[in-house]
PDB file of N, CA and C in Angstrom:
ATOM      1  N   UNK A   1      13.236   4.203 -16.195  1.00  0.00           N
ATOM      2  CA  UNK A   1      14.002   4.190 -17.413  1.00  0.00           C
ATOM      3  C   UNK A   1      13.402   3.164 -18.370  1.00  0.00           C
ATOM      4  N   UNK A   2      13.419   3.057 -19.648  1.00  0.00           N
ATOM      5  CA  UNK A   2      12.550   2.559 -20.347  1.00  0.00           C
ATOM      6  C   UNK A   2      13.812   1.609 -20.841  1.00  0.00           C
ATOM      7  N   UNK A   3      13.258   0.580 -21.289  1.00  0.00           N
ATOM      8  CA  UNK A   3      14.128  -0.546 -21.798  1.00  0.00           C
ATOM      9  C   UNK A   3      14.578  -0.467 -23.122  1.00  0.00           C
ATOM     10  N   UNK A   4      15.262  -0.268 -23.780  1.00  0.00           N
ATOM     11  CA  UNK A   4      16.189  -0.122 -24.853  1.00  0.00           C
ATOM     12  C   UNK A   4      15.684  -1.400 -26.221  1.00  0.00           C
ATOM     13  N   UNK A   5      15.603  -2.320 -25.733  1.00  0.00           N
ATOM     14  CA  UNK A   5      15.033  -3.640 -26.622  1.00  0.00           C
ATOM     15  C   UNK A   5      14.428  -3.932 -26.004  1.00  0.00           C
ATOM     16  N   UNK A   6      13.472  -3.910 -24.945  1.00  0.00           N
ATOM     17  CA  UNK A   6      12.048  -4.383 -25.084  1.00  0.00           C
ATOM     18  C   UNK A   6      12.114  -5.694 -24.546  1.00  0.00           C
ATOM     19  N   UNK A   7      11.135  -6.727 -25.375  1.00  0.00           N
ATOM     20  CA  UNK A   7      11.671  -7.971 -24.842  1.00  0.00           C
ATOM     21  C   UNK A   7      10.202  -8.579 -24.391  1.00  0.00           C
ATOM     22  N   UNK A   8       9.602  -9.794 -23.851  1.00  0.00           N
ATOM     23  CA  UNK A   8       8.860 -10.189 -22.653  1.00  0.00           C
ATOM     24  C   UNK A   8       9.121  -9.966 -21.049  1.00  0.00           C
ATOM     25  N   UNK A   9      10.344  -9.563 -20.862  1.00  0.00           N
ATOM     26  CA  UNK A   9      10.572  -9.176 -19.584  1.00  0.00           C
ATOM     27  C   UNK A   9      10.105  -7.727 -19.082  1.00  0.00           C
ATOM     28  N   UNK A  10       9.975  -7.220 -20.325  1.00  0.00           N
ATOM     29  CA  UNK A  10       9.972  -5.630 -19.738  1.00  0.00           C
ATOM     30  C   UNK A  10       8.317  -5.350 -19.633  1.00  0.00           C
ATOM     31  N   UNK A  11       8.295  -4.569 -18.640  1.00  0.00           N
ATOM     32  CA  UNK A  11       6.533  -3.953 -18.769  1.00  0.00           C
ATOM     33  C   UNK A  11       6.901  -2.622 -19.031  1.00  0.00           C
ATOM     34  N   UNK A  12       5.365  -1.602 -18.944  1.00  0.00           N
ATOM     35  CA  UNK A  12       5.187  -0.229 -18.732  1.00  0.00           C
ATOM     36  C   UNK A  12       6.167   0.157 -17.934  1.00  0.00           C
ATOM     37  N   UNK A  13       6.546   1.700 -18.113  1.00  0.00           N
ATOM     38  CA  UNK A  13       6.891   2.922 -17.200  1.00  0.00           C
ATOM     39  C   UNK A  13       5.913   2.512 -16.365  1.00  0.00           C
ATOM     40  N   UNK A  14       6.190   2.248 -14.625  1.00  0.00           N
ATOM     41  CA  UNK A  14       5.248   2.734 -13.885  1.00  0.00           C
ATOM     42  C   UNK A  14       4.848   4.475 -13.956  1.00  0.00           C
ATOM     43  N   UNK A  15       6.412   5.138 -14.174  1.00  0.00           N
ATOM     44  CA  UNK A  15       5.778   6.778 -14.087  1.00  0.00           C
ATOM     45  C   UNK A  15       5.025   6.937 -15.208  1.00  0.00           C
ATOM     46  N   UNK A  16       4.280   6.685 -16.413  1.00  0.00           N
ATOM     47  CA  UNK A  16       3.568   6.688 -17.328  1.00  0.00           C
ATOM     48  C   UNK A  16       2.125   7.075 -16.618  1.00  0.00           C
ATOM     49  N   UNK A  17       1.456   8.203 -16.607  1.00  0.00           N
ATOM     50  CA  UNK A  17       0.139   8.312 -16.562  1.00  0.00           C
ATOM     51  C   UNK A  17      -1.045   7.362 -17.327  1.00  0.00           C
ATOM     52  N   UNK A  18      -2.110   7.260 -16.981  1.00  0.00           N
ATOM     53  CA  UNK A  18      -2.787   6.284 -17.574  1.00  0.00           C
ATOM     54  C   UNK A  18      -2.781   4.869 -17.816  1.00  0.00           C
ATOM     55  N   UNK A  19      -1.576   4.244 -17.867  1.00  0.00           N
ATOM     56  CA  UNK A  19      -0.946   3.266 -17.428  1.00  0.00           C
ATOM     57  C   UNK A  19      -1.467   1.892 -16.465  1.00  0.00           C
ATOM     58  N   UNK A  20      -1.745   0.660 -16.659  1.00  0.00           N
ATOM     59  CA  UNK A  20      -2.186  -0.539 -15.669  1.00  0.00           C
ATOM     60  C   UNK A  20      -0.859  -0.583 -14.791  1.00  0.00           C
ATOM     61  N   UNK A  21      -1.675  -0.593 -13.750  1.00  0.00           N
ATOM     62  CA  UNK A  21      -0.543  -1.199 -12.566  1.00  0.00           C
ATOM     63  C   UNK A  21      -1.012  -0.893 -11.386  1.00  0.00           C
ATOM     64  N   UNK A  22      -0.627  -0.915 -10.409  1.00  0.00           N
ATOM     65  CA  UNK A  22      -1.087  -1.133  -9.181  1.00  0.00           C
ATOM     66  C   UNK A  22      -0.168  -0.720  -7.910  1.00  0.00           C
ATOM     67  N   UNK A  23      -0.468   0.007  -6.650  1.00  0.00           N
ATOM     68  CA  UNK A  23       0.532   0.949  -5.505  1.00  0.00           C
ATOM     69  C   UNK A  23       0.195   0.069  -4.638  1.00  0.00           C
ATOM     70  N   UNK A  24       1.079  -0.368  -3.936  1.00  0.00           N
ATOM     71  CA  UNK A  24       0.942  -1.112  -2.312  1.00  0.00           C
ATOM     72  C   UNK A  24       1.184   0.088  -1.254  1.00  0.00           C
ATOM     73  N   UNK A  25       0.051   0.544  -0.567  1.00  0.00           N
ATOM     74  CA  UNK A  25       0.135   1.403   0.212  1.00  0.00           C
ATOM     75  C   UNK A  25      -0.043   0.790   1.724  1.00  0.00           C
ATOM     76  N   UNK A  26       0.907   1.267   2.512  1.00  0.00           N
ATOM     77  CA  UNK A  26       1.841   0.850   3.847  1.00  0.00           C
ATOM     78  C   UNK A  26       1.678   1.619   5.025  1.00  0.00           C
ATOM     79  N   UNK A  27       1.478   1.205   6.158  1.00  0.00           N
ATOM     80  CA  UNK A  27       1.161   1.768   7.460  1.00  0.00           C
ATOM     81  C   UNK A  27       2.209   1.018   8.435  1.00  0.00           C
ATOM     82  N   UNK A  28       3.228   1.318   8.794  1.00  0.00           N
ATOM     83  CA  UNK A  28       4.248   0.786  10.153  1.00  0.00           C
ATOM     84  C   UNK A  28       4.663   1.248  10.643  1.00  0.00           C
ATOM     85  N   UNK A  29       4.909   0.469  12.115  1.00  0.00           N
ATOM     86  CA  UNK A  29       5.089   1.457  13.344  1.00  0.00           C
ATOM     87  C   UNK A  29       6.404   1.478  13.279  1.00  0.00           C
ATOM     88  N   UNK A  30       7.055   2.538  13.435  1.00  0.00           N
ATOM     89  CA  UNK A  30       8.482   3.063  14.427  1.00  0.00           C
ATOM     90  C   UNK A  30       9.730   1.741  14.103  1.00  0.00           C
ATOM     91  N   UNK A  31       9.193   0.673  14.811  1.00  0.00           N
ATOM     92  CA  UNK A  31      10.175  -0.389  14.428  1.00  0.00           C
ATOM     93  C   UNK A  31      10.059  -0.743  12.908  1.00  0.00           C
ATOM     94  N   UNK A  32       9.141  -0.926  12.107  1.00  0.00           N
ATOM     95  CA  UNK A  32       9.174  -1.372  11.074  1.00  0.00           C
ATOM     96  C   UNK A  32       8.137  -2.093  10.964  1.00  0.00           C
ATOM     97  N   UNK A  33       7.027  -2.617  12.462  1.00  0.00           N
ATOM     98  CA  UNK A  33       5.962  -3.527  11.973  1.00  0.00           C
ATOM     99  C   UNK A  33       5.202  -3.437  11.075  1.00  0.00           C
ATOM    100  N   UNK A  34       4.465  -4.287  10.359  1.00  0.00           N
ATOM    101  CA  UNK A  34       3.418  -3.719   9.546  1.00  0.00           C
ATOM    102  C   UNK A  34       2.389  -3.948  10.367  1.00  0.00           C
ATOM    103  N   UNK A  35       1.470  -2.713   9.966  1.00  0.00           N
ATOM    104  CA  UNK A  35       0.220  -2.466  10.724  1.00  0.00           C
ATOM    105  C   UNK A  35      -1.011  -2.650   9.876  1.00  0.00           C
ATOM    106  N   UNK A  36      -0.633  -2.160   8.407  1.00  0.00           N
ATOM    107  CA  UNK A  36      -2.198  -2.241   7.329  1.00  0.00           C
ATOM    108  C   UNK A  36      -1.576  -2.001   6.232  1.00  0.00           C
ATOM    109  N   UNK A  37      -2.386  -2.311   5.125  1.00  0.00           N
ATOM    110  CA  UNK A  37      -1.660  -3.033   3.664  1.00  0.00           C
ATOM    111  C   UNK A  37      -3.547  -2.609   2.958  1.00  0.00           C
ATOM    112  N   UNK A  38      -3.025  -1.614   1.942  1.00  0.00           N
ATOM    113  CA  UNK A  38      -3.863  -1.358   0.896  1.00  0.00           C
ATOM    114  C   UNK A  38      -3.318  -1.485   0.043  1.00  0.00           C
ATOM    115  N   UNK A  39      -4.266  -1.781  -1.414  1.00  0.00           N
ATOM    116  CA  UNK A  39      -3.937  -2.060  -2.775  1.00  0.00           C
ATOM    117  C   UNK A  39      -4.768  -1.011  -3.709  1.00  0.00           C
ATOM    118  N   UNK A  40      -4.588  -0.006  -4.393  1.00  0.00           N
ATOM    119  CA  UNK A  40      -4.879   0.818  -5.353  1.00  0.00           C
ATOM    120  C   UNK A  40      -4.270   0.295  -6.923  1.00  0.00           C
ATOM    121  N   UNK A  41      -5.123   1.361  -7.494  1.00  0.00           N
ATOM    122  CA  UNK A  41      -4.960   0.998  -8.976  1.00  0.00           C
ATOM    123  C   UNK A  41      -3.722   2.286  -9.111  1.00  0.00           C
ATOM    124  N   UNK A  42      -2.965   2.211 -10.192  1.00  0.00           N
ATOM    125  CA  UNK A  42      -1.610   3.351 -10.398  1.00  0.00           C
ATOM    126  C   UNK A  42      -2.184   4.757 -10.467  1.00  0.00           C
ATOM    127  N   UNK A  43      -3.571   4.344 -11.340  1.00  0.00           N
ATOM    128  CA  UNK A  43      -4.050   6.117 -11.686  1.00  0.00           C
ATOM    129  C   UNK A  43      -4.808   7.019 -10.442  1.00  0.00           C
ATOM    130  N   UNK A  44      -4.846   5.790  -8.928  1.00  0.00           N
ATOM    131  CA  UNK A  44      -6.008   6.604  -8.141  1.00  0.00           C
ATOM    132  C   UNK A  44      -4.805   7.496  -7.181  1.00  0.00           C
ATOM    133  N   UNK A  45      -5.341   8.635  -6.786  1.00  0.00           N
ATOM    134  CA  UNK A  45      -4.672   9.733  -6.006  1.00  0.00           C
ATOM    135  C   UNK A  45      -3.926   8.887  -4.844  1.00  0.00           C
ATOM    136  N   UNK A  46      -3.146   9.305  -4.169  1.00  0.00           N
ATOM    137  CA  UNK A  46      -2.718   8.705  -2.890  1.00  0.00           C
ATOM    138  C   UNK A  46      -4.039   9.309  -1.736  1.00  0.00           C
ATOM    139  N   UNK A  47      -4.366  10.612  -1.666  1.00  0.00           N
ATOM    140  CA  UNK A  47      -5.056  11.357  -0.921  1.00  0.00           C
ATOM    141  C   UNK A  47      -6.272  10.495  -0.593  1.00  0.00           C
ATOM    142  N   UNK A  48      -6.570  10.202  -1.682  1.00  0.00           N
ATOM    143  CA  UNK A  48      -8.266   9.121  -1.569  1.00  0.00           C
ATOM    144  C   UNK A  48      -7.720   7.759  -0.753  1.00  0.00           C
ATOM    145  N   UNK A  49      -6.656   7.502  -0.876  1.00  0.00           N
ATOM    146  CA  UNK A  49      -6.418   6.115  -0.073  1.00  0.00           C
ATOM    147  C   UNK A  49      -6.373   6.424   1.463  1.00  0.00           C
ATOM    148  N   UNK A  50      -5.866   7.521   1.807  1.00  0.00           N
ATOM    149  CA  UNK A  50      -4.707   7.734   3.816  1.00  0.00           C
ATOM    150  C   UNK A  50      -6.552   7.239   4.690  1.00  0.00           C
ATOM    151  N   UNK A  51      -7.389   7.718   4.232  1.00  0.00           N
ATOM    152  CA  UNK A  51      -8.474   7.743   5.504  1.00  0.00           C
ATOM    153  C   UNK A  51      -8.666   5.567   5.757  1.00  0.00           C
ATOM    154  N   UNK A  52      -9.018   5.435   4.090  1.00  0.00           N
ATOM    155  CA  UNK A  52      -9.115   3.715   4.583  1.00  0.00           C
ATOM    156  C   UNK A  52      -7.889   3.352   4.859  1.00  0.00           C
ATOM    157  N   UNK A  53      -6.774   3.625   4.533  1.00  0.00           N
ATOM    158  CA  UNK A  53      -5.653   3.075   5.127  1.00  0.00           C
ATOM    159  C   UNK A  53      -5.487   2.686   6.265  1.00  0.00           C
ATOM    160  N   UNK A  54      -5.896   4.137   7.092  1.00  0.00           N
ATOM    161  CA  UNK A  54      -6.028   4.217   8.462  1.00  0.00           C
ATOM    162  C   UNK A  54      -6.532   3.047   8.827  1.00  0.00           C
ATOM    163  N   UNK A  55      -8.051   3.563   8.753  1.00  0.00           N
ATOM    164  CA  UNK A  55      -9.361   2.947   9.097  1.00  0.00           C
ATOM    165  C   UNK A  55      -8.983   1.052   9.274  1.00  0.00           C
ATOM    166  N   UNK A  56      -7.992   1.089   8.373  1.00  0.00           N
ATOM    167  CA  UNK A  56      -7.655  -0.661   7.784  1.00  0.00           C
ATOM    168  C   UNK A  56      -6.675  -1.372   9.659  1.00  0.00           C
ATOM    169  N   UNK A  57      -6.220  -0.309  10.203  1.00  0.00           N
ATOM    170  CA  UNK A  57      -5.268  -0.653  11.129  1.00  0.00           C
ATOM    171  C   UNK A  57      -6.322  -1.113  12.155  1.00  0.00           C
ATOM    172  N   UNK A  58      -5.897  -2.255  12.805  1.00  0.00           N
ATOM    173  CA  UNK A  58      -6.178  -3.064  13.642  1.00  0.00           C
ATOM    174  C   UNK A  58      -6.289  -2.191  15.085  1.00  0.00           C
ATOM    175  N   UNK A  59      -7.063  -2.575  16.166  1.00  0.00           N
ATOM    176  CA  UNK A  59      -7.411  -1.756  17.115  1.00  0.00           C
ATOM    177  C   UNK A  59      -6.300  -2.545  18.098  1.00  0.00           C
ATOM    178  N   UNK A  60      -5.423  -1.945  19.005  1.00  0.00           N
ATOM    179  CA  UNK A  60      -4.607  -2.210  19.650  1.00  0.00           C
ATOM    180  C   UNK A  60      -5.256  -2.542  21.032  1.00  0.00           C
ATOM    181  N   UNK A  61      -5.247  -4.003  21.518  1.00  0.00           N
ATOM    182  CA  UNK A  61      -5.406  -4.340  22.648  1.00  0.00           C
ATOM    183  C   UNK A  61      -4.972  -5.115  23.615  1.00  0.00           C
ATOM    184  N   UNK A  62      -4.536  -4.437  25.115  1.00  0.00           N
ATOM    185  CA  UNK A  62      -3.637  -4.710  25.687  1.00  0.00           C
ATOM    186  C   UNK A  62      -4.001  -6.158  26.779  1.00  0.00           C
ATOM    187  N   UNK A  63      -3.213  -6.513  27.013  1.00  0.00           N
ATOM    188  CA  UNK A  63      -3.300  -7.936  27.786  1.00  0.00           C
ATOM    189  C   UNK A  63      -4.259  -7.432  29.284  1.00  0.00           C
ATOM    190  N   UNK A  64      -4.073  -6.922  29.319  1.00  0.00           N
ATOM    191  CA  UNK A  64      -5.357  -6.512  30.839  1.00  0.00           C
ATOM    192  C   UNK A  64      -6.793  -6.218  30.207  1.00  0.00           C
ATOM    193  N   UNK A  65      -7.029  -5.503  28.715  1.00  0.00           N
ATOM    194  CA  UNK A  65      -8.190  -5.501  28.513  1.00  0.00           C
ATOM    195  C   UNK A  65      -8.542  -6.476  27.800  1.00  0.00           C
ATOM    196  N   UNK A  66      -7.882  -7.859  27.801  1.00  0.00           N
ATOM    197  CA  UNK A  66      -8.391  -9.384  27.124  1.00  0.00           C
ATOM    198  C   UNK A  66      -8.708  -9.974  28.500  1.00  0.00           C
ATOM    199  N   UNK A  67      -8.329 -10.058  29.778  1.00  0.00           N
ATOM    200  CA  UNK A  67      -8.277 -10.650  30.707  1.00  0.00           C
ATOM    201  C   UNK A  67      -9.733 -10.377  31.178  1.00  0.00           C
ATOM    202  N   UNK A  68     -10.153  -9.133  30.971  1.00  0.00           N
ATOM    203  CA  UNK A  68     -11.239  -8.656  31.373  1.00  0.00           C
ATOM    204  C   UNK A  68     -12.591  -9.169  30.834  1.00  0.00           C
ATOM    205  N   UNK A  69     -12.590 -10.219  29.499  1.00  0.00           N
ATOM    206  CA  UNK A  69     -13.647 -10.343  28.859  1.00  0.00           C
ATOM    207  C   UNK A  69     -14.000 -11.663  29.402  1.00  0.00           C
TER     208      UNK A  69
END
């Protein structure tokens, strides 16, 4: 919704195409952990982000395969 008077408080429509701003894109497990944290610009696709998103998640390793090193 767009601000009525304006002001220094108010910015852009994020829904505004073309627009500066920026998406925090989120990866968590089941409970709620966070797993990986990307930062895009507003205008880039979501689609182009999911593969590094992924890629960004930490490799899960269990207490028997640390014991082992």
């Amino acid at each position: 919704m767009r601000a009525q008077r304006g002001g220094e408080a108010t910015g852009p429509n994020p829904v505004d195409r073309g627009k500066a701003g920026s998406k925090d894109h989120l990866v968590v497990d089941r409970n709620g952990l966070l797993l990986a944290v990307r930062l895009s610009a507003t205008n880039a696709h979501d689609s182009a982000q999911l593969l590094p998103l992924i890629d960004a998640i930490p490799p899960i390793i269990s207490p028997r395969e640390s014991l082992d090193v």
